[in-house]
Protein backbone atom coordinates (compact mmCIF):
# COMPACT_ATOMS: atom_id res chain seq x y z
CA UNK A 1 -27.65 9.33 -17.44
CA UNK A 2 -29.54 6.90 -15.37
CA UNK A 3 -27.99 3.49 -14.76
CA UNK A 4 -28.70 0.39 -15.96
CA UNK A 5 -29.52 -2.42 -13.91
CA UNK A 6 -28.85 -6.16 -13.86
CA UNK A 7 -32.08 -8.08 -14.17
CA UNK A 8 -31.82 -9.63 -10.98
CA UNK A 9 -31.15 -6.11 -9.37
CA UNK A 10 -34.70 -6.20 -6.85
CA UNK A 11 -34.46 -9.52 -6.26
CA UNK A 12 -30.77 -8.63 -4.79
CA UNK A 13 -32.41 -5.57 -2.99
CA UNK A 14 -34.58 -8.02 -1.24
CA UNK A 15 -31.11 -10.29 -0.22
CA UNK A 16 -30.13 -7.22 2.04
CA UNK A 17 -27.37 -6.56 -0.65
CA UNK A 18 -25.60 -3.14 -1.04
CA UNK A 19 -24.68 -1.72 -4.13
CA UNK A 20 -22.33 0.37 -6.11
CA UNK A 21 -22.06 2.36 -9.20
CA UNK A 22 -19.70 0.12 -11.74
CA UNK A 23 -19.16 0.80 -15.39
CA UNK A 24 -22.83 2.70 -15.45
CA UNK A 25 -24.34 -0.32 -13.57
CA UNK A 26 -26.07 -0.71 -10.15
CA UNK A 27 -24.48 -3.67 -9.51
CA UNK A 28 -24.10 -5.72 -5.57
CA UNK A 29 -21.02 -4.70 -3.82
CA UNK A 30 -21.67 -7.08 -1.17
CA UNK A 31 -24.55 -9.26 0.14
CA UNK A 32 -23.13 -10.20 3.53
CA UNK A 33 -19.78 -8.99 4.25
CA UNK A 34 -16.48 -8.94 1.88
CA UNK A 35 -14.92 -11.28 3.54
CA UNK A 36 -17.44 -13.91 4.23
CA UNK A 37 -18.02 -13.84 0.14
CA UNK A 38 -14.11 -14.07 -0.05
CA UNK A 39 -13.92 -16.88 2.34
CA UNK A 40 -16.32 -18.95 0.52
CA UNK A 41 -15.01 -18.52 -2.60
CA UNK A 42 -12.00 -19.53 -2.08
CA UNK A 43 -12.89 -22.74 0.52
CA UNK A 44 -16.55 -23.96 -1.05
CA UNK A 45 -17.87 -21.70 -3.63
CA UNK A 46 -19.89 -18.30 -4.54
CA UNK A 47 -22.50 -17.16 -7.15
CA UNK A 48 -21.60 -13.51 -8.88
CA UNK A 49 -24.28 -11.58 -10.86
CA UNK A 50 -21.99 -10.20 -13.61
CA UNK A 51 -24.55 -9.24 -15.97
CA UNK A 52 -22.82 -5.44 -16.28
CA UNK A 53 -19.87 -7.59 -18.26
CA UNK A 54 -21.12 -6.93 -22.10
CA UNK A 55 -21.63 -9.59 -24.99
CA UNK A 56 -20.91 -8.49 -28.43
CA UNK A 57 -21.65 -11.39 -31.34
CA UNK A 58 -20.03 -11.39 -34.51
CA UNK A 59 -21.03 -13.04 -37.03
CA UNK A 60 -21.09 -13.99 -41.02
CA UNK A 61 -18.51 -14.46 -43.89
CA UNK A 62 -15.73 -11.91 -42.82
CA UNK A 63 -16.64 -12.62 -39.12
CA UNK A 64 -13.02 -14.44 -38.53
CA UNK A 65 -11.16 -11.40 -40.88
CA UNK A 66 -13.32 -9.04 -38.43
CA UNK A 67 -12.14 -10.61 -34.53
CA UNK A 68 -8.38 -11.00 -36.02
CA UNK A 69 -7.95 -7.48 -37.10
CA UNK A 70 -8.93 -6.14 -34.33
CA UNK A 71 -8.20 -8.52 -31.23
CA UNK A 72 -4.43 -9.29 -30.41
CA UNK A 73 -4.40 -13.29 -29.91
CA UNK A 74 -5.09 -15.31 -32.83
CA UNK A 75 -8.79 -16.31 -33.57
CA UNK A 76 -7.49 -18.63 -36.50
CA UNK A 77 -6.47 -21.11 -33.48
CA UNK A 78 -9.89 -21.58 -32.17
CA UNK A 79 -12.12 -24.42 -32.94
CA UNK A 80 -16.14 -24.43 -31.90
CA UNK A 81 -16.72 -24.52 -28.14
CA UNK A 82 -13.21 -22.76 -27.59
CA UNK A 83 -12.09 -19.22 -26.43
CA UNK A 84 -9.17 -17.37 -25.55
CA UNK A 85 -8.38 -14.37 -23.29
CA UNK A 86 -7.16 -11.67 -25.63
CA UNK A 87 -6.82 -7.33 -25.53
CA UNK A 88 -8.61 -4.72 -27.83
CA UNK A 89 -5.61 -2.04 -28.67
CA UNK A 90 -5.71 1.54 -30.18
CA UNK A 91 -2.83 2.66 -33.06
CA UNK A 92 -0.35 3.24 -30.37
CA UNK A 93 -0.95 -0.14 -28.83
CA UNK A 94 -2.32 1.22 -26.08
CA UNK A 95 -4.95 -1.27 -24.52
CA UNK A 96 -8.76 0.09 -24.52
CA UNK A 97 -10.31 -3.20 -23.06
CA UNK A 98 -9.23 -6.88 -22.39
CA UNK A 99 -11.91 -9.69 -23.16
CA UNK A 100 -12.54 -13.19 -24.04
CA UNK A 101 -13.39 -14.08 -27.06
CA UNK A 102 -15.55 -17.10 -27.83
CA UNK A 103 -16.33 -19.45 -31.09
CA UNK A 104 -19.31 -20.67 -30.46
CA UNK A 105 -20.55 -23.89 -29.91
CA UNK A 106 -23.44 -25.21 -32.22
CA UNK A 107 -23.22 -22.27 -34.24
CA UNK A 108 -21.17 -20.30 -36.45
CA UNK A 109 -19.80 -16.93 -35.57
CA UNK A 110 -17.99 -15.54 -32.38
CA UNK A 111 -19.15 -13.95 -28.85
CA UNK A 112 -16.96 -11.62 -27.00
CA UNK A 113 -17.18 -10.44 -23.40
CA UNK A 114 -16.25 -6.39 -23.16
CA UNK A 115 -15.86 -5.45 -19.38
CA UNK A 116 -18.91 -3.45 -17.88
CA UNK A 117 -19.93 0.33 -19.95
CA UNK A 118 -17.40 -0.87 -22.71
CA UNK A 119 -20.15 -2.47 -25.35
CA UNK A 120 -21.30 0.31 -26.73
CA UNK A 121 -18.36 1.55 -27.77
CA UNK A 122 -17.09 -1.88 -28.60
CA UNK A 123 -19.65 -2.43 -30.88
CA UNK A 124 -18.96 1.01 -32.46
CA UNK A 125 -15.35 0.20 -33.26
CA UNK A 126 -16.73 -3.10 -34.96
CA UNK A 127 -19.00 -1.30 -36.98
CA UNK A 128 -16.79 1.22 -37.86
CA UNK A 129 -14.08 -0.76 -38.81
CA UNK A 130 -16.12 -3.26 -40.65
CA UNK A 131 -17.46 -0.58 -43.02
CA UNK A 132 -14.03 1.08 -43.15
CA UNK A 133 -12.23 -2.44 -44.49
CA UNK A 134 -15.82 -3.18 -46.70
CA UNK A 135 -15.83 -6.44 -44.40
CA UNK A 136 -19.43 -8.60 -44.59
CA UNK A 137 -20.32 -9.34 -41.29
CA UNK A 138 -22.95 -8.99 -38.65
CA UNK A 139 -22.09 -7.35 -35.41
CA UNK A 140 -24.76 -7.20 -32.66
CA UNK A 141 -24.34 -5.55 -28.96
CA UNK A 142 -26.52 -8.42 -26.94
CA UNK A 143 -25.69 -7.34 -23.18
CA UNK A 144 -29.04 -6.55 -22.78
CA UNK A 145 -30.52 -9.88 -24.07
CA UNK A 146 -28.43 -11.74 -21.16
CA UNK A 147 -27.87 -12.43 -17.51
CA UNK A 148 -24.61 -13.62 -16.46
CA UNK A 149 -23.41 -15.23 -13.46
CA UNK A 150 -19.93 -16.56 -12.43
CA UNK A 151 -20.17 -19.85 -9.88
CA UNK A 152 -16.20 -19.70 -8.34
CA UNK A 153 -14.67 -22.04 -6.02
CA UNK A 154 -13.63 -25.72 -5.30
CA UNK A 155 -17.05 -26.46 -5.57
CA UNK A 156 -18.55 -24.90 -8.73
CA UNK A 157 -17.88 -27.68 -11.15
CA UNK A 158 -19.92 -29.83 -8.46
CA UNK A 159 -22.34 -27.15 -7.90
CA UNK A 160 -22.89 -26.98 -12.03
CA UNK A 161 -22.74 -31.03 -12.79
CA UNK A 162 -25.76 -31.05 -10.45
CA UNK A 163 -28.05 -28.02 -11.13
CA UNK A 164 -27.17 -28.68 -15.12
CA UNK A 165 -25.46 -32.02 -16.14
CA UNK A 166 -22.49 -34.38 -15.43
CA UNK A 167 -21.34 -33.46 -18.84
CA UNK A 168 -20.25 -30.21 -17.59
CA UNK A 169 -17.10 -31.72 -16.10
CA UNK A 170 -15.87 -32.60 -19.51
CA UNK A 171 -15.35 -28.80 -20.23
CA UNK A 172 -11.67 -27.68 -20.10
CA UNK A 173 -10.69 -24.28 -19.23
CA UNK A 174 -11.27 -21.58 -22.00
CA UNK A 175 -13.88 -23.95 -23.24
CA UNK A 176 -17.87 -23.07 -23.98
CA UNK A 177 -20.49 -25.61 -24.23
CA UNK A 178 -24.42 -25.66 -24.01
CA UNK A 179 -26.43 -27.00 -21.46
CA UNK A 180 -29.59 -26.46 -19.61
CA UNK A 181 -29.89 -24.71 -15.86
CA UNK A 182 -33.37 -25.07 -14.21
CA UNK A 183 -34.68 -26.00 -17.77
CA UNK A 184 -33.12 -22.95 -18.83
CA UNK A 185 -30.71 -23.38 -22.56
CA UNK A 186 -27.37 -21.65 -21.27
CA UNK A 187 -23.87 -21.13 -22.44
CA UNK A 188 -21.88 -22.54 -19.52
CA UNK A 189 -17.68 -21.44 -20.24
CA UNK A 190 -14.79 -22.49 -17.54
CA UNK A 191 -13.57 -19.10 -17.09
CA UNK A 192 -13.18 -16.62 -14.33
CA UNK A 193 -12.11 -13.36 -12.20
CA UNK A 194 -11.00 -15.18 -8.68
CA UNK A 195 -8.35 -17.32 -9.43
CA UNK A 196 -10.43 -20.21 -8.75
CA UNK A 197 -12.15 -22.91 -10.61
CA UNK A 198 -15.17 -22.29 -11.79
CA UNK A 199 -17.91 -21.50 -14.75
CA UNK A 200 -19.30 -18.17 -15.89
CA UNK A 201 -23.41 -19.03 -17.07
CA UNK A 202 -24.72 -16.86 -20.23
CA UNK A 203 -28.61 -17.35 -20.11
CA UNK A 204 -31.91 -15.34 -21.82
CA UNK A 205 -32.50 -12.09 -19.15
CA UNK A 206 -35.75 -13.18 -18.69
CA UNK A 207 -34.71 -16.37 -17.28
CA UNK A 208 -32.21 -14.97 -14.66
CA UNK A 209 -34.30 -15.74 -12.05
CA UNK A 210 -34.43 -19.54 -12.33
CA UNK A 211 -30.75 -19.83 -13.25
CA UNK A 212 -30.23 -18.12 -10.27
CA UNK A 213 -31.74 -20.00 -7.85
CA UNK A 214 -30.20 -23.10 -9.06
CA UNK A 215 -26.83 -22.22 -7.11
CA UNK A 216 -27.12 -23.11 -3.53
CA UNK A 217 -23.87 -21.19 -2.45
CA UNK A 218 -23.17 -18.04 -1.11
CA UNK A 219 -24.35 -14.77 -3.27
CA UNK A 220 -21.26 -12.35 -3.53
CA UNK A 221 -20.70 -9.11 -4.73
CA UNK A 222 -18.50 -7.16 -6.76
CA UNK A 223 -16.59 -6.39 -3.18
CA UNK A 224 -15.35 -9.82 -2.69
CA UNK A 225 -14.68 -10.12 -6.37
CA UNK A 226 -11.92 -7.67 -6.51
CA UNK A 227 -10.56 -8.86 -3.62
CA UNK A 228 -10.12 -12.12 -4.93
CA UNK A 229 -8.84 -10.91 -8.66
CA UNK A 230 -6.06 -8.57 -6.65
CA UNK A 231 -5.05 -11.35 -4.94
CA UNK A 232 -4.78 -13.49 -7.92
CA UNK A 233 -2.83 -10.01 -10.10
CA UNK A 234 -5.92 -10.03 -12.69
CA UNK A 235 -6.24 -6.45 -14.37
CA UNK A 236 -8.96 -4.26 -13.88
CA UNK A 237 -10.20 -2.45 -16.58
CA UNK A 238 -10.73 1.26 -16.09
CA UNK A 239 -8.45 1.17 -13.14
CA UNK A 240 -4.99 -1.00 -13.79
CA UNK A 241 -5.28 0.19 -17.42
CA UNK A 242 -7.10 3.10 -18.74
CA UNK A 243 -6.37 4.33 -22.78
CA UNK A 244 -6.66 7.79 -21.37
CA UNK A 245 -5.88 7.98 -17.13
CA UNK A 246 -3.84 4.61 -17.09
CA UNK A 247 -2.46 4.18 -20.70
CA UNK A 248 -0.32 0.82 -21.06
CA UNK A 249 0.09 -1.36 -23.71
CA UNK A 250 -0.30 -5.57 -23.32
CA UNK A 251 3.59 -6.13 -22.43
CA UNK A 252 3.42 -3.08 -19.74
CA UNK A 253 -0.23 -4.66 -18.49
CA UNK A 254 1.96 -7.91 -18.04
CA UNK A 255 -0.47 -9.39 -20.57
CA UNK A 256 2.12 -9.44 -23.78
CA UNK A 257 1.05 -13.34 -23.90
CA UNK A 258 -2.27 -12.26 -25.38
CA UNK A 259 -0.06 -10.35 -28.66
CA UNK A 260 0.51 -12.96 -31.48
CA UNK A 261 2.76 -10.34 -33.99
CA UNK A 262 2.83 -13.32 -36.24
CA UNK A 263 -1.24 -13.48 -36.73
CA UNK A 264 -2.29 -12.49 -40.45
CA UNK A 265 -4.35 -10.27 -41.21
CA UNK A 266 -2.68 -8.15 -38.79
CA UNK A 267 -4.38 -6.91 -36.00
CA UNK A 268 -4.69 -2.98 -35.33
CA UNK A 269 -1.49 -1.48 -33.32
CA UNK A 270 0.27 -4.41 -34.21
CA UNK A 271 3.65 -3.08 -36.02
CA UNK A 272 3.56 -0.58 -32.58
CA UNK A 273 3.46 -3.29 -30.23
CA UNK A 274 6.35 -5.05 -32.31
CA UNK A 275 8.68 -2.10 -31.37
CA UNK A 276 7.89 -2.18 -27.96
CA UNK A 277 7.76 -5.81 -26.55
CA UNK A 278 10.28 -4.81 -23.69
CA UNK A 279 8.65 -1.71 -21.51
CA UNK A 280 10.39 0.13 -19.61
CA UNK A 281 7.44 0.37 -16.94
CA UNK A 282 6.44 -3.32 -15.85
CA UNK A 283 3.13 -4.37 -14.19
CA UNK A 284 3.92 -5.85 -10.67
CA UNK A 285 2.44 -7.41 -7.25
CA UNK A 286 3.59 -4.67 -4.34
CA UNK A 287 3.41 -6.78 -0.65
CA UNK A 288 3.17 -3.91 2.18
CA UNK A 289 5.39 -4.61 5.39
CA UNK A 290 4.62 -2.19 7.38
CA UNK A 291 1.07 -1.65 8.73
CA UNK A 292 -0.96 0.22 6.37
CA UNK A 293 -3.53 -0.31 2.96
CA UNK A 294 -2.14 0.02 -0.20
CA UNK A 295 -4.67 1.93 -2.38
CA UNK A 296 -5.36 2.92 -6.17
CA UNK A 297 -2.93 5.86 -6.54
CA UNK A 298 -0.62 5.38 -4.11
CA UNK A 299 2.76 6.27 -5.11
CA UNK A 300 5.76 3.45 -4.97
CA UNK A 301 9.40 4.84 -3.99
CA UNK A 302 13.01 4.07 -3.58
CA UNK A 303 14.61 5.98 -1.02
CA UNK A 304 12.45 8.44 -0.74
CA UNK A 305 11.89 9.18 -4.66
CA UNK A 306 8.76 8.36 -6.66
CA UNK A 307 9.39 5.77 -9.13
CA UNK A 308 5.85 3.95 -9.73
CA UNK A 309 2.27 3.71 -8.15
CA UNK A 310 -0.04 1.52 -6.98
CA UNK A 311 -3.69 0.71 -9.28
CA UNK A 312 -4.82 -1.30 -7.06
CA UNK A 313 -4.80 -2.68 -3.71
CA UNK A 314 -6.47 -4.19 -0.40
CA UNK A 315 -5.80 -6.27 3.05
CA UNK A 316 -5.93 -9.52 1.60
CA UNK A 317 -8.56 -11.76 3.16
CA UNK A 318 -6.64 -15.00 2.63
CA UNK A 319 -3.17 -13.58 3.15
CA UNK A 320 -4.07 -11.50 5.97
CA UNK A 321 -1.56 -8.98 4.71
CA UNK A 322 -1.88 -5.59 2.81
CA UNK A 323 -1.21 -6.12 -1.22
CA UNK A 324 -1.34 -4.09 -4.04
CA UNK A 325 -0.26 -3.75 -7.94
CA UNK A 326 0.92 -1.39 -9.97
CA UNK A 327 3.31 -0.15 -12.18
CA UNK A 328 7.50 0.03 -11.41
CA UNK A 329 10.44 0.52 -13.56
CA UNK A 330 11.47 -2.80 -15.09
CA UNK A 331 14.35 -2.72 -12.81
CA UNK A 332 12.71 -3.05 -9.96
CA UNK A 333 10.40 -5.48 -10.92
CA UNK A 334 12.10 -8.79 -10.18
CA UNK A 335 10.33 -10.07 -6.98
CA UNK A 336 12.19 -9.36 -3.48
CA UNK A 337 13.14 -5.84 -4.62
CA UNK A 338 12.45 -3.82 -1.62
CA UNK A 339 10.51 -0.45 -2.53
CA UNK A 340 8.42 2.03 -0.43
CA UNK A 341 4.92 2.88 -0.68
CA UNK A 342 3.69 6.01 0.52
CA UNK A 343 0.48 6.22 2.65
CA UNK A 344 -0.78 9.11 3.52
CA UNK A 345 2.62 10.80 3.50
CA UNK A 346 4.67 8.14 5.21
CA UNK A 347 7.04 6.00 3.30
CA UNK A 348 5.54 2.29 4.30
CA UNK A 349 9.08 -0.71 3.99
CA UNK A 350 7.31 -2.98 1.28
CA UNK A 351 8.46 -5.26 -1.54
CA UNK A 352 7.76 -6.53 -4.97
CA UNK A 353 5.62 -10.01 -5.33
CA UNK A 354 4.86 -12.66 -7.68
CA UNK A 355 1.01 -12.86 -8.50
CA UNK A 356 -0.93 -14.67 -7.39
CA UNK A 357 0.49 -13.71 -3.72
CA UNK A 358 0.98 -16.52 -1.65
């Protein structure tokens, strides 16, 4: 199956970026290096194309009914111009996807943000489960219709106050508001994948260019982004939690904040999650000691036997130091507990973190 591209993807080419295969996308890795996108992230700011994330609206009378059964946070808090980070679970309670979930501003009805190769079948478990519970709404896979950029860093509320308005700076975090980029209507929402402060920019595909080019910052890829999430302990989808490779529920995934059990109409998986709220395998940062690079699949010991393994890690650019996270008996996840991590067949003197790693 050939790949889809971003709409930007030749005008990246022509950058000097370097890309990678991601969720069926041929998306940037990295435009200049991984850790001069890092850098500048995290001391200034950076631009991310992250049109590969998808965008499912939902709308019509049974559109609220719709998100709550099948979402794990409550949609019932959210007012227009809000969202809220929430998870997507199975029966079992086993996560397929986490997302944010939007109610939209100047409009009624709800946007949510699948990660990358997960609309499709997003919008097929609306569907489904709309016809199965005789629910009247509209569902509507729009990923295509939109580009979708994410300006991170100290400086992207500056950045966005001056290529769109000062108004901008009025919008809290989880929030969603309209504006206009380059003369270009956008939704502009304080969210983000890097820890830092900054606004992720919905706007029509064929405008991508303009939008775009507002943001004098540095371009970075999809390299320096997951550096900058692993730093921070965000989950990666596909890789820290997988419904069939990496099967965890929310409170495993460290994410049981996102599971409101009290939420009516109850949300699929729900009575399964209730029996489970206390894993016995807990999501954790892993901070190497020795010299080495902690890597997805990894395996994490104590005294020589296997007890967990790593789903992610890298030398952190900030840190200077080789971090990692995975999964760990809940025992050993209070931070301090000292634990081995085996690279390439040598048992690597390491210890469990907090997240974000400082």
């Amino acid at each position: 199956m050939a790949l889809r591209m971003p709409p930007l993807r030749e005008r990246h080419a022509e950058r000097g970026a370097t890309f990678t295969e991601f969720g069926g996308w041929e998306m940037p890795v990295e435009f200049d290096s991984i850790r001069t996108e890092h850098t500048a992230v995290r001391e200034a700011a950076g631009v991310f194309d992250v049109s590969h994330m998808g965008e499912i609206r939902v709308g019509g009378p049974d559109a609220l009914e719709l998100m709550q059964r099948l979402t794990t946070n409550d949609v019932t808090r959210l007012s227009p111009g809000e969202g809220q980070y929430s998870a997507v679970v199975d029966d079992r309670g086993v996560v397929l996807d986490d997302t944010v979930v939007y109610d939209l501003p100047e409009e009624a009805g709800y946007l949510f943000v699948p990660n990358a190769g997960h609309d499709v079948r997003m919008y097929e478990r609306w569907t489904d489960h709309r016809e199965e519970w005789g629910l009247d709404a509209t569902v509507e896979d729009a990923t295509e219709e939109y580009g979708m950029f994410a300006v991170q860093g100290p400086d992207a509320e500056a950045l966005l106050a001056d290529a769109a308005d000062e108004s901008v700076r009025d919008v809290g975090r989880f929030e969603i508001a309209t504006t206009t980029v380059a003369d270009v209507p956008v939704l502009a929402a304080r969210t983000g994948y890097t820890g830092e402060d900054g606004f992720e920019i919905l706007c029509p595909a064929d405008e991508s260019k303009a939008v775009w080019s507002a943001f004098d910052c540095q371009p970075c890829g999809l390299g320096a982004r997951d550096t900058l999430r692993i730093e921070h302990g965000f989950l990666l989808s596909g890789q820290d939690f997988d419904p069939e490779d990496e099967p965890r529920t929310p409170y495993e995934a460290g994410i049981g904040f996102v599971v409101k059990l009290d939420a009516e109409p109850a949300f699929v998986g729900r009575d399964t999650l209730a029996e489970g709220t206390d894993p016995e395998m807990r999501f954790v940062g892993v901070e190497l000691l020795d010299r080495g690079v902690p890597r997805h699949g990894y395996d994490v010991a104590d005294d020589g036997e296997v007890i967990g393994h790593l789903t992610s890690g890298t030398m952190s650019p900030t840190l200077d130091r080789p971090v990692g996270l995975g999964y760990v008996p809940a025992e050993y996840a209070d931070p301090g507990t000292r634990v081995q991590v085996v690279v390439r067949g040598k048992h690597k003197q390491a210890r469990i973190s907090d997240t974000p790693f400082q």
